[in-house]
Structure formats: C-alpha cells, structure tokens
C-alpha atoms as a PDB file:
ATOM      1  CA  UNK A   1     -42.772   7.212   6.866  1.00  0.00           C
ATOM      2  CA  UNK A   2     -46.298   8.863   6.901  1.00  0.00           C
ATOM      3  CA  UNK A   3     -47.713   7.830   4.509  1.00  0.00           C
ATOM      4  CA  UNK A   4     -46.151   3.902   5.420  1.00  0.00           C
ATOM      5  CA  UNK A   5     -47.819   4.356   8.204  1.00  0.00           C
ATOM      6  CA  UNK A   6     -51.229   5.927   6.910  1.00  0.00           C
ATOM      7  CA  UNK A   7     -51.415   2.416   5.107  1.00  0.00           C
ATOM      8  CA  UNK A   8     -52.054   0.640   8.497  1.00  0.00           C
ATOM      9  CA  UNK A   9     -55.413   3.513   8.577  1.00  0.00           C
ATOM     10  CA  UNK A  10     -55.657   1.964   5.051  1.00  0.00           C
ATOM     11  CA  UNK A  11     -56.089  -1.479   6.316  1.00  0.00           C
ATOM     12  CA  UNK A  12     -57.852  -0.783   9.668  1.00  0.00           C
ATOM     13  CA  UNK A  13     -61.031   1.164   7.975  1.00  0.00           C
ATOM     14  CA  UNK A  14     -61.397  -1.527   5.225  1.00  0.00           C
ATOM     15  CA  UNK A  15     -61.542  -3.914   8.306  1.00  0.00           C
ATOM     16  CA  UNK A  16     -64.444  -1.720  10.007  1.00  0.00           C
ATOM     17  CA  UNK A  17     -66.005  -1.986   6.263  1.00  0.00           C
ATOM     18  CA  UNK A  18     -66.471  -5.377   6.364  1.00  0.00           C
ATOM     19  CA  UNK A  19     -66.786  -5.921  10.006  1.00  0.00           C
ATOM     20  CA  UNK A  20     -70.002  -3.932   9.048  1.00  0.00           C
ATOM     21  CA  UNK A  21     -71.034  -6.173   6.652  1.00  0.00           C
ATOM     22  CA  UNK A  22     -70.609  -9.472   8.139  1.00  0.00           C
ATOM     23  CA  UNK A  23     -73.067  -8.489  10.542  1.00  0.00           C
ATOM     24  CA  UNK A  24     -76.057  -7.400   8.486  1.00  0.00           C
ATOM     25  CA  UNK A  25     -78.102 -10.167   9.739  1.00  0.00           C
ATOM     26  CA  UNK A  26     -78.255  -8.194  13.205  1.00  0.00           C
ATOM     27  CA  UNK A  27     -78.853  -5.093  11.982  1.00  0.00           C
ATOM     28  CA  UNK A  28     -80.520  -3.200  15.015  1.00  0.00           C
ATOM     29  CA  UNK A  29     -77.285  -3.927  16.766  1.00  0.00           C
ATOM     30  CA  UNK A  30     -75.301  -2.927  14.014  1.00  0.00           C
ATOM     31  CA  UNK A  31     -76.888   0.340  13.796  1.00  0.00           C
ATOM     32  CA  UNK A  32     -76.903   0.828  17.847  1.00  0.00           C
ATOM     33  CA  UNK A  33     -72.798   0.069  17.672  1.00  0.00           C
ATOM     34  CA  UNK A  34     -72.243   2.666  15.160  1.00  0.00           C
ATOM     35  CA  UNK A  35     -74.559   5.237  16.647  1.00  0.00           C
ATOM     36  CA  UNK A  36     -72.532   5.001  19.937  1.00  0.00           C
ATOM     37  CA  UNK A  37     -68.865   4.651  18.159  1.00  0.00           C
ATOM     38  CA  UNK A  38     -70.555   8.201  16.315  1.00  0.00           C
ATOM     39  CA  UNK A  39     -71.329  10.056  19.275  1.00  0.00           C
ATOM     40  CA  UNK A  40     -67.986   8.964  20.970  1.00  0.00           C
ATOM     41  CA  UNK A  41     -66.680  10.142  18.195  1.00  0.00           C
ATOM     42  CA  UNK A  42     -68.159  13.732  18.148  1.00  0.00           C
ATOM     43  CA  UNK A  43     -68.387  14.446  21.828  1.00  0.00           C
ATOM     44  CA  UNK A  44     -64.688  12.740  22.448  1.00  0.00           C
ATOM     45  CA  UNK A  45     -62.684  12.925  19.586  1.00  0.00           C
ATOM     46  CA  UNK A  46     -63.750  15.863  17.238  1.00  0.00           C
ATOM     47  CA  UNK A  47     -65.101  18.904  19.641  1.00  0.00           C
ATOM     48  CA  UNK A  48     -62.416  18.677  22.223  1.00  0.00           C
ATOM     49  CA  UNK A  49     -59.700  18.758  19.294  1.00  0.00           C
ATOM     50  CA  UNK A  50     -61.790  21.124  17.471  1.00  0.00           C
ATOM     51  CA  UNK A  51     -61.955  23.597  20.263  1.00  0.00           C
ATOM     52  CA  UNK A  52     -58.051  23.429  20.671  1.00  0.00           C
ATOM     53  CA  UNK A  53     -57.248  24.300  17.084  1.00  0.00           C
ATOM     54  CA  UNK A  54     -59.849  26.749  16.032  1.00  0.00           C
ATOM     55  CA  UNK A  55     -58.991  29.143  19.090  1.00  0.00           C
ATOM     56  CA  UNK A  56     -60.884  32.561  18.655  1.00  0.00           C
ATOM     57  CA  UNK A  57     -64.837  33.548  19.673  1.00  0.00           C
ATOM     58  CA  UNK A  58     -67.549  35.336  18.025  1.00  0.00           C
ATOM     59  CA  UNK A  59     -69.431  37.041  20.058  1.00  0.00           C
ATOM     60  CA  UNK A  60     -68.858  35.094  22.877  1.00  0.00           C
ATOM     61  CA  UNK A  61     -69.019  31.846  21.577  1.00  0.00           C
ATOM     62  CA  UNK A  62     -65.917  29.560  20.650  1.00  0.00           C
ATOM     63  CA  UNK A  63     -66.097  29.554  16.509  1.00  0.00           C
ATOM     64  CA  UNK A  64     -65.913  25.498  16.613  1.00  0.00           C
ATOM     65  CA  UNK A  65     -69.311  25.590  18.532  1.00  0.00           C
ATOM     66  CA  UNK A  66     -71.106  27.841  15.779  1.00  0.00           C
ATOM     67  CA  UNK A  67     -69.482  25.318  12.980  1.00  0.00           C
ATOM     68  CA  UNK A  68     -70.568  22.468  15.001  1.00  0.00           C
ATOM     69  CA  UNK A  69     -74.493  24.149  15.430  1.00  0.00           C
ATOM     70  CA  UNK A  70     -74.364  25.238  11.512  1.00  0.00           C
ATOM     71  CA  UNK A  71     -73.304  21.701  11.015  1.00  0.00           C
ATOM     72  CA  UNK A  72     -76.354  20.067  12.715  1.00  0.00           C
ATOM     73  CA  UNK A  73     -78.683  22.428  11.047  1.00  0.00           C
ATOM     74  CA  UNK A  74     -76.770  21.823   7.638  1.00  0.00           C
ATOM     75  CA  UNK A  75     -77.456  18.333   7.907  1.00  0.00           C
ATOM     76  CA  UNK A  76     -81.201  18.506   8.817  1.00  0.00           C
ATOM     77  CA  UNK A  77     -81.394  20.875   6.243  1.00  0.00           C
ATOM     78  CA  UNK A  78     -79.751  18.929   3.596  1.00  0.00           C
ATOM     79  CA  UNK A  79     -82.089  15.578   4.322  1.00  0.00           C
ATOM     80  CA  UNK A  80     -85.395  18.229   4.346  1.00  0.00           C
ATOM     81  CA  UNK A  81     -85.138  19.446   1.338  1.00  0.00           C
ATOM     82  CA  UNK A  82     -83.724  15.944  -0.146  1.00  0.00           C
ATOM     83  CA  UNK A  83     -86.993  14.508   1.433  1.00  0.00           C
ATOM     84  CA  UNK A  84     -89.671  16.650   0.522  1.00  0.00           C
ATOM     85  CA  UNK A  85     -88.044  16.129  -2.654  1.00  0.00           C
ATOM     86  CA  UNK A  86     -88.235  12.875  -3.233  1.00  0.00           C
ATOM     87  CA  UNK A  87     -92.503  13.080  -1.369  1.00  0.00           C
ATOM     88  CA  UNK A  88     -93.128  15.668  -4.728  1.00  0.00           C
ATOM     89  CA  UNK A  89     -92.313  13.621  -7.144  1.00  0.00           C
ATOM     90  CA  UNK A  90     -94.207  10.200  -5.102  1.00  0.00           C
ATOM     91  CA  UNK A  91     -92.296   9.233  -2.723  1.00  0.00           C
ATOM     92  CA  UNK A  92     -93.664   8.357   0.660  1.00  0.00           C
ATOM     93  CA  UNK A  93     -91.184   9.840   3.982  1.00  0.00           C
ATOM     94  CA  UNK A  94     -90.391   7.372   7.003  1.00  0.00           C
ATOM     95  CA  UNK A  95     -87.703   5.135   7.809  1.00  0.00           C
ATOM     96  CA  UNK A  96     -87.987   3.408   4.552  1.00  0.00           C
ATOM     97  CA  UNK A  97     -87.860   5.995   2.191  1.00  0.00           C
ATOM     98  CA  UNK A  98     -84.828   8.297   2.897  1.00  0.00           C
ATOM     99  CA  UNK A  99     -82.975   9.866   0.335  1.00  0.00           C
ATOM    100  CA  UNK A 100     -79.416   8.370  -0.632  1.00  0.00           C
ATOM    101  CA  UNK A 101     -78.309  11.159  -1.822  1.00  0.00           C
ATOM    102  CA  UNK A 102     -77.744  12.138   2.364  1.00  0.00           C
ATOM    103  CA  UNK A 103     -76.165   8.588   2.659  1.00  0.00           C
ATOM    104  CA  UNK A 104     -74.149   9.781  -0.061  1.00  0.00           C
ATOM    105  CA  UNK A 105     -73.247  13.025   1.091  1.00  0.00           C
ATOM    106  CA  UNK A 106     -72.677  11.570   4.665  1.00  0.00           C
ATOM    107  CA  UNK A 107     -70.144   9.088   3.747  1.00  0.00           C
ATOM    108  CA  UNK A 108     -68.719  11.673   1.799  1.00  0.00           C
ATOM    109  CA  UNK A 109     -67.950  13.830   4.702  1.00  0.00           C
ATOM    110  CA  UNK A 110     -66.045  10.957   6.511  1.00  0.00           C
ATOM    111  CA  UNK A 111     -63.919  10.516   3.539  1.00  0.00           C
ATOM    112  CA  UNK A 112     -62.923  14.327   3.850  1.00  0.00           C
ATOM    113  CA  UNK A 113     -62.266  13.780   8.150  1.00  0.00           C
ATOM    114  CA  UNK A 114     -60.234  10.473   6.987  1.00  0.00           C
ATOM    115  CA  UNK A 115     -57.929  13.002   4.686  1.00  0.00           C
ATOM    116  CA  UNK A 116     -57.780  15.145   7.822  1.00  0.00           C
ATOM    117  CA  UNK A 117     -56.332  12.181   9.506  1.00  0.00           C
ATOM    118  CA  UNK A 118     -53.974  11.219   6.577  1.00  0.00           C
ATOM    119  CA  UNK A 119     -53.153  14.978   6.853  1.00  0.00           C
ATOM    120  CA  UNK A 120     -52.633  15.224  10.600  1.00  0.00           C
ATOM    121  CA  UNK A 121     -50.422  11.885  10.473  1.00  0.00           C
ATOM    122  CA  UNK A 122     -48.091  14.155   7.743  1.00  0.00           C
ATOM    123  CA  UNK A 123     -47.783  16.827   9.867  1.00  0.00           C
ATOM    124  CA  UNK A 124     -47.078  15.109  13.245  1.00  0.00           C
ATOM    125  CA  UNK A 125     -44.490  13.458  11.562  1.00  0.00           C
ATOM    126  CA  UNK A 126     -42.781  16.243  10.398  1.00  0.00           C
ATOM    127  CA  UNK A 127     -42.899  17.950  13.884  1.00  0.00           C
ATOM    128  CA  UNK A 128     -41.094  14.311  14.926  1.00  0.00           C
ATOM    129  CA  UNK A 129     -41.079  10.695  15.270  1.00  0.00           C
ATOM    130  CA  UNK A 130     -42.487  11.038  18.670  1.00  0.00           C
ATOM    131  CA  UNK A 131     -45.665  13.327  17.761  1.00  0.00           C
ATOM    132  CA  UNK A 132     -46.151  11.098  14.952  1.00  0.00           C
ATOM    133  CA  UNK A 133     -46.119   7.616  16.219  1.00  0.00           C
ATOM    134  CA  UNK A 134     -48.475   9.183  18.752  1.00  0.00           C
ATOM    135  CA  UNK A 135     -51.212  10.512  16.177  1.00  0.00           C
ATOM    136  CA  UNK A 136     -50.921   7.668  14.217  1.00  0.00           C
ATOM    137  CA  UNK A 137     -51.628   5.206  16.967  1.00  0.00           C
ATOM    138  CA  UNK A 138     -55.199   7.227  17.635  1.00  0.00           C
ATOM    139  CA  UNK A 139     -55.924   7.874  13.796  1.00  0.00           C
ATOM    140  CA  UNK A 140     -55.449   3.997  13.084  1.00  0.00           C
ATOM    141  CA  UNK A 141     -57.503   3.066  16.299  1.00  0.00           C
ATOM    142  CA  UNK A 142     -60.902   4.675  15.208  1.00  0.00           C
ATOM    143  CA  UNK A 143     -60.372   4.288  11.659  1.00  0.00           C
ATOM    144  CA  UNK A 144     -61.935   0.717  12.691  1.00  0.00           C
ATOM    145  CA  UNK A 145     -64.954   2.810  14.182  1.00  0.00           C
ATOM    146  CA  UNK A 146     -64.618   5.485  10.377  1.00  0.00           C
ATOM    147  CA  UNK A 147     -65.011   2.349   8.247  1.00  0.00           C
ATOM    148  CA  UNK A 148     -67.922   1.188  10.180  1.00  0.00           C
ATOM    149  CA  UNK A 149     -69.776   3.379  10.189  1.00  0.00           C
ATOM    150  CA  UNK A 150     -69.598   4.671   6.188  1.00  0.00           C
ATOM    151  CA  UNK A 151     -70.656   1.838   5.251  1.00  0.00           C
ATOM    152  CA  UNK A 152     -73.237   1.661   7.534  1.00  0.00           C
ATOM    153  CA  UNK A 153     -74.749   4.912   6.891  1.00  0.00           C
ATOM    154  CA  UNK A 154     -74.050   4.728   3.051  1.00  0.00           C
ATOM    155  CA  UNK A 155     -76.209   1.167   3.634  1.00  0.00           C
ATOM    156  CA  UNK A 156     -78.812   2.583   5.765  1.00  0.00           C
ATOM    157  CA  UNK A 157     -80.218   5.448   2.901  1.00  0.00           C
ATOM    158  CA  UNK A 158     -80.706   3.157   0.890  1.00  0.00           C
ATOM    159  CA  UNK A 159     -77.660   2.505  -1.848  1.00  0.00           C
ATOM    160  CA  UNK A 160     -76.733   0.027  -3.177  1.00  0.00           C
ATOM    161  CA  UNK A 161     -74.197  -2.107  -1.817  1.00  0.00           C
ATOM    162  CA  UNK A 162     -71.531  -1.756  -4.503  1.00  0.00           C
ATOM    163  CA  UNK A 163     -71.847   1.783  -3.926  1.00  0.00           C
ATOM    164  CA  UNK A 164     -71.420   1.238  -0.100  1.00  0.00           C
ATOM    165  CA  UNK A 165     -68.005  -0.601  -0.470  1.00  0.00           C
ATOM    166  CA  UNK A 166     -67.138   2.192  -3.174  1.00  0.00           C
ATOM    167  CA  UNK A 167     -67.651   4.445  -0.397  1.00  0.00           C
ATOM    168  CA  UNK A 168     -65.325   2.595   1.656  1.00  0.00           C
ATOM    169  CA  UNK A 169     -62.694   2.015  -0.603  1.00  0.00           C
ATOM    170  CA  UNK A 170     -62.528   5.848  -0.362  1.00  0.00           C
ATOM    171  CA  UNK A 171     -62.536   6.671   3.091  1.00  0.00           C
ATOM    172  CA  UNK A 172     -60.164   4.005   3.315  1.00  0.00           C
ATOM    173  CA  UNK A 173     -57.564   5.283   0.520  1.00  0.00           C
ATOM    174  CA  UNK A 174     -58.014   8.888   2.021  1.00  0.00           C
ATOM    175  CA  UNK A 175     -55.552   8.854   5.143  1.00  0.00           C
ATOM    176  CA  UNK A 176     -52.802   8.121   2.678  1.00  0.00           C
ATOM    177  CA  UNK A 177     -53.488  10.334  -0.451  1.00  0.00           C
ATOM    178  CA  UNK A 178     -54.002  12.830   3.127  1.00  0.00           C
ATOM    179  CA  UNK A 179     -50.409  11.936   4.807  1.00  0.00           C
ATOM    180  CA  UNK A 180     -49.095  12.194   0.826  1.00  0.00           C
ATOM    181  CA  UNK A 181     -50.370  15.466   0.637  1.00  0.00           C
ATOM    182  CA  UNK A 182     -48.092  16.945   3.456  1.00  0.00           C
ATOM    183  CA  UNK A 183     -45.327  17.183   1.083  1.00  0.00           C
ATOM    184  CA  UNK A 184     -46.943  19.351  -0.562  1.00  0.00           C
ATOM    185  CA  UNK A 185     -49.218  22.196   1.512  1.00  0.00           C
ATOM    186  CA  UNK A 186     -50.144  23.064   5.225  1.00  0.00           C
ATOM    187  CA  UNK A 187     -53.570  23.414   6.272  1.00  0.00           C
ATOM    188  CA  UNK A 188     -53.711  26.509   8.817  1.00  0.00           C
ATOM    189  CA  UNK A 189     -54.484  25.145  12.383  1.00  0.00           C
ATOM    190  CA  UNK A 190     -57.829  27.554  13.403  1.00  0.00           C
ATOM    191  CA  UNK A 191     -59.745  26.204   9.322  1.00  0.00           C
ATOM    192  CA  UNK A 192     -58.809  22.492  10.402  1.00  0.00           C
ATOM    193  CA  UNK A 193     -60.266  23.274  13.704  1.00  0.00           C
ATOM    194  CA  UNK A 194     -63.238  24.821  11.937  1.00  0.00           C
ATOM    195  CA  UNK A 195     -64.048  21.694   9.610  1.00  0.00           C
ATOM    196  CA  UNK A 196     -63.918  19.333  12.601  1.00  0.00           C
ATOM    197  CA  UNK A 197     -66.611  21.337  14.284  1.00  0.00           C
ATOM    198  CA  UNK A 198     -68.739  21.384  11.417  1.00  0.00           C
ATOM    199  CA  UNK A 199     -67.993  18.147  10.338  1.00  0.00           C
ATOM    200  CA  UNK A 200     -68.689  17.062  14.411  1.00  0.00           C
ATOM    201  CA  UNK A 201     -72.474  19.117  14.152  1.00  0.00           C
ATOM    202  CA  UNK A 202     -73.022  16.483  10.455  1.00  0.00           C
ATOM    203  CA  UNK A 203     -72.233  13.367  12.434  1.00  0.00           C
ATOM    204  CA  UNK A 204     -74.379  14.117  15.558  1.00  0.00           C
ATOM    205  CA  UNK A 205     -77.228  14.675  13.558  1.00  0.00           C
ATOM    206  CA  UNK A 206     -76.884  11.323  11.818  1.00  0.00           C
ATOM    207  CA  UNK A 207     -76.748   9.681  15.306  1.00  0.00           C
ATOM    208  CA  UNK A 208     -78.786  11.335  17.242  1.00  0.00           C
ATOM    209  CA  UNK A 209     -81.739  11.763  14.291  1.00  0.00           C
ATOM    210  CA  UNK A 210     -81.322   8.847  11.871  1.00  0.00           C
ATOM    211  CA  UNK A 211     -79.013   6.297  13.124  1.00  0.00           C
ATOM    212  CA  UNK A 212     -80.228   5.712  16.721  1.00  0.00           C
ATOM    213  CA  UNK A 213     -83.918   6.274  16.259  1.00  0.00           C
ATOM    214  CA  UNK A 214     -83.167   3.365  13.191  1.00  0.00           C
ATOM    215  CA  UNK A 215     -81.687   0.598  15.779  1.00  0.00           C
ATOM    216  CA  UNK A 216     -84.645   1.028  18.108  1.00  0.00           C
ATOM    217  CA  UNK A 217     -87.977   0.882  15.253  1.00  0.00           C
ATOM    218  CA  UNK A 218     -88.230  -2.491  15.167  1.00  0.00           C
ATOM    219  CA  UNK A 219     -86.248  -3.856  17.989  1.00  0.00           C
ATOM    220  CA  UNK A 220     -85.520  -1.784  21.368  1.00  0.00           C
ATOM    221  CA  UNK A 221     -84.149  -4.584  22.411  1.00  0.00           C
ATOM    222  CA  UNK A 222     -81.797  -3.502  25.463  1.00  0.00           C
ATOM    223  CA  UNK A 223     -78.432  -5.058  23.854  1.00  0.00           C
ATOM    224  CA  UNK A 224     -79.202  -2.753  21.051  1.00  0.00           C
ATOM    225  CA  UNK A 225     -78.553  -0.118  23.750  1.00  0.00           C
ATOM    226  CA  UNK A 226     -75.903  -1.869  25.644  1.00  0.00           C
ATOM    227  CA  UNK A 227     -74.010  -1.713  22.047  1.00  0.00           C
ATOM    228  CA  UNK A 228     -74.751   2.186  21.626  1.00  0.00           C
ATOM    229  CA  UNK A 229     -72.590   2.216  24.847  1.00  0.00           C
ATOM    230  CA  UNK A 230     -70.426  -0.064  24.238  1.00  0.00           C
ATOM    231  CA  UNK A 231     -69.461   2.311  20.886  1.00  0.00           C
ATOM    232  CA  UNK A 232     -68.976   5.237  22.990  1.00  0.00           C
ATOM    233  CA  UNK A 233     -67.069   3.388  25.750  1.00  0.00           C
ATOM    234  CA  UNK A 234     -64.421   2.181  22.993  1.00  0.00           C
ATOM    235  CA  UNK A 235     -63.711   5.388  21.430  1.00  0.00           C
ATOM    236  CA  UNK A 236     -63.488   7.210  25.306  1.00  0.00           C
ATOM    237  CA  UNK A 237     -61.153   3.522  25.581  1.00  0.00           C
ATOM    238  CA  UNK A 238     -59.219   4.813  22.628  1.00  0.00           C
ATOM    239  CA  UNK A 239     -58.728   8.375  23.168  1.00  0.00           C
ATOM    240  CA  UNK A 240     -57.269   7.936  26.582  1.00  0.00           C
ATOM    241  CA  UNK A 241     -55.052   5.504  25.003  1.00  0.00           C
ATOM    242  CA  UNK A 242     -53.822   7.319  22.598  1.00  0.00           C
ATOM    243  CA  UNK A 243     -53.437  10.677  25.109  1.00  0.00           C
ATOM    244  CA  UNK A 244     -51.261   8.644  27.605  1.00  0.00           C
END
C-alpha cells in the first residue's frame, strides 16, 4: 500500500518538473515561486519536524539547529570553493558563471529528502492506515513544490537540460524506491531528525543566497515578489492541511 501510494509522489513531482519548464519564458517569476515554495519549505515543513525528531541539545542548543547552521555554512562552503575553482582555471564569478556542480549537488540533496518522504510514507503505514493516509496526503502535496524546484535549481547553475529532467526523474522515482525500502530497515528517529536540519540549513542557503537574489537581477518586478509569497503561503496552505 506504501509504496501504491508513493506512486501518486511519483506523479505529483514529475508534474512540478514540468510545471517548471513550461514556464521558462518568465523566468524571474519562476525563480521568485520557487524561492518562496523553498523557504516555506525550510521554515514550515523541515525545522519544525526536524526539531521533533532529533530531540536532545548540545550545549544548549537543540542538535537540529547546529545541523541546520553546519548546513548553511556547508553549502556556502561547497559553492566557494566550486567558484574560486572554476575563476583559477578562467572563469569569471557572477550570476552567470556558477558552478553546476552545486546545481548538481543541490538537486541531489532533494532526491535524498524525497527518499525521506518515500521512507516516512513506509513507516506511517506500518504504524496504521490512519498515520499513513495522513503523511501521504502532505508528502504528495509538496512533492509538486520538490519537483519544482530541482529542476529549477539544477537549470539555474547552469546544466544542461537533459541533465535537469534526469534530475527529476530521480527525485521523482525516490519516494517509492524510499516507501520500498521500509520492508527492509528503520531509520532511527533523532539521525532522520538530524538530516532534515542539515538538509533545511542547504536549502535556505540556495534561497536566500542564489535563488532569490537570481529573480530580482534583472527584473524586481513586484509580482516577482508577490510569487516568493505566494510559494510560502502554499506550503503554510499545505502543512495546515495536512496537520488537521
């Protein structure tokens, strides 16, 4: 039954995918709707749950929060060193020149949280029907918003578009190899909470440092920013949903 109904994640991130694509002729807004579907994402979806499951502090500080931080300095550390990188051997840095190896790396962090989901699906399921009808109906909601956005930030480094929709394929056949895997092996509550935090520090930096500052170059046009709310507004939309 899990992994039936990981297939409807399946379906719903492949439709975010090309949702993504359709609209490459508005790009700015594009990039504003997935920067606000990203940070509802993080400061919604991933830190509250990744709070709950993780548990203990160190030194005073809930572990998620120090995997979210080490995330966002991960990140910025990752596209650094990628960057100067690339400037050694003639490269120039700005908006035009990033690295797709972060793009890369990026989307393939949102193919590891879509397992999570696949994985989470599994073991709601096997707590019962109830649990898992329940965490299906969120995981398939912003699996929409998951597919969107890898291909979007896949797109935005600067791959090529076969490797985009590669990229999506993925993410979009993880929930179910994820739900299939719960036949097989539990992940431990506190290291899934762990991986969300970190995994929530990644995805901020992406919005907050590539994504958003992208949508606004050339156009700060204000429905670019009306769409950056509108992304956060549906994910708030689909939490509460999916809580009730």
């Amino acid at each position: 039954m899990a992994v039936f109904v990981a297939l409807g994640a399946f379906l719903m991130t492949l439709a975010g995918g090309w949702t993504a694509q359709r609209v490459t002729d508005r790009r700015h807004l594009v990039l504003g709707l997935a920067g606000g579907l990203m940070l509802g994402v993080v400061g919604l979806d991933l830190l509250p749950e990744a709070l709950h499951a993780a548990g203990r502090e160190i030194f005073g500080v809930p572990a998620a929060l120090l995997l979210f931080v080490a995330g966002f300095l991960l990140a910025h550390l990752v596209e650094r060193t990628l960057a100067a990188r690339q400037a050694a051997h003639g490269g120039a840095e700005g908006h035009d020149h990033r690295a797709p190896e972060v793009g890369l790396v990026a989307a393939a962090a949102m193919v590891g949280h879509s397992a999570m989901d696949g994985v989470a699906i599994g073991a709601a399921f096997q707590v019962g029907g109830g649990m898992g009808a329940a965490v299906a109906l969120a995981v398939i909601a912003h699996d929409f918003a998951d597919g969107f956005n890898t291909f979007t930030i896949t797109s935005l480094y600067g791959n090529a578009r076969r490797r985009a929709i590669a990229m999506l394929v993925a993410d979009a056949c993880a929930p179910v190899l994820g739900a299939l895997s719960t036949a097989f092996f539990h992940i431990p509550e506190a290291a899934l909470g762990g991986y969300l935090g970190l995994f929530g520090g990644v995805l901020l930096y992406l919005a907050a440092a590539e994504i958003l500052p992208e949508a606004h170059h050339e156009h700060p046009a204000r429905s670019t920013l009306l769409c950056t709310v509108a992304g956060a507004a549906f994910i708030w939309l689909v939490v509460g949903l999916s809580g009730s």
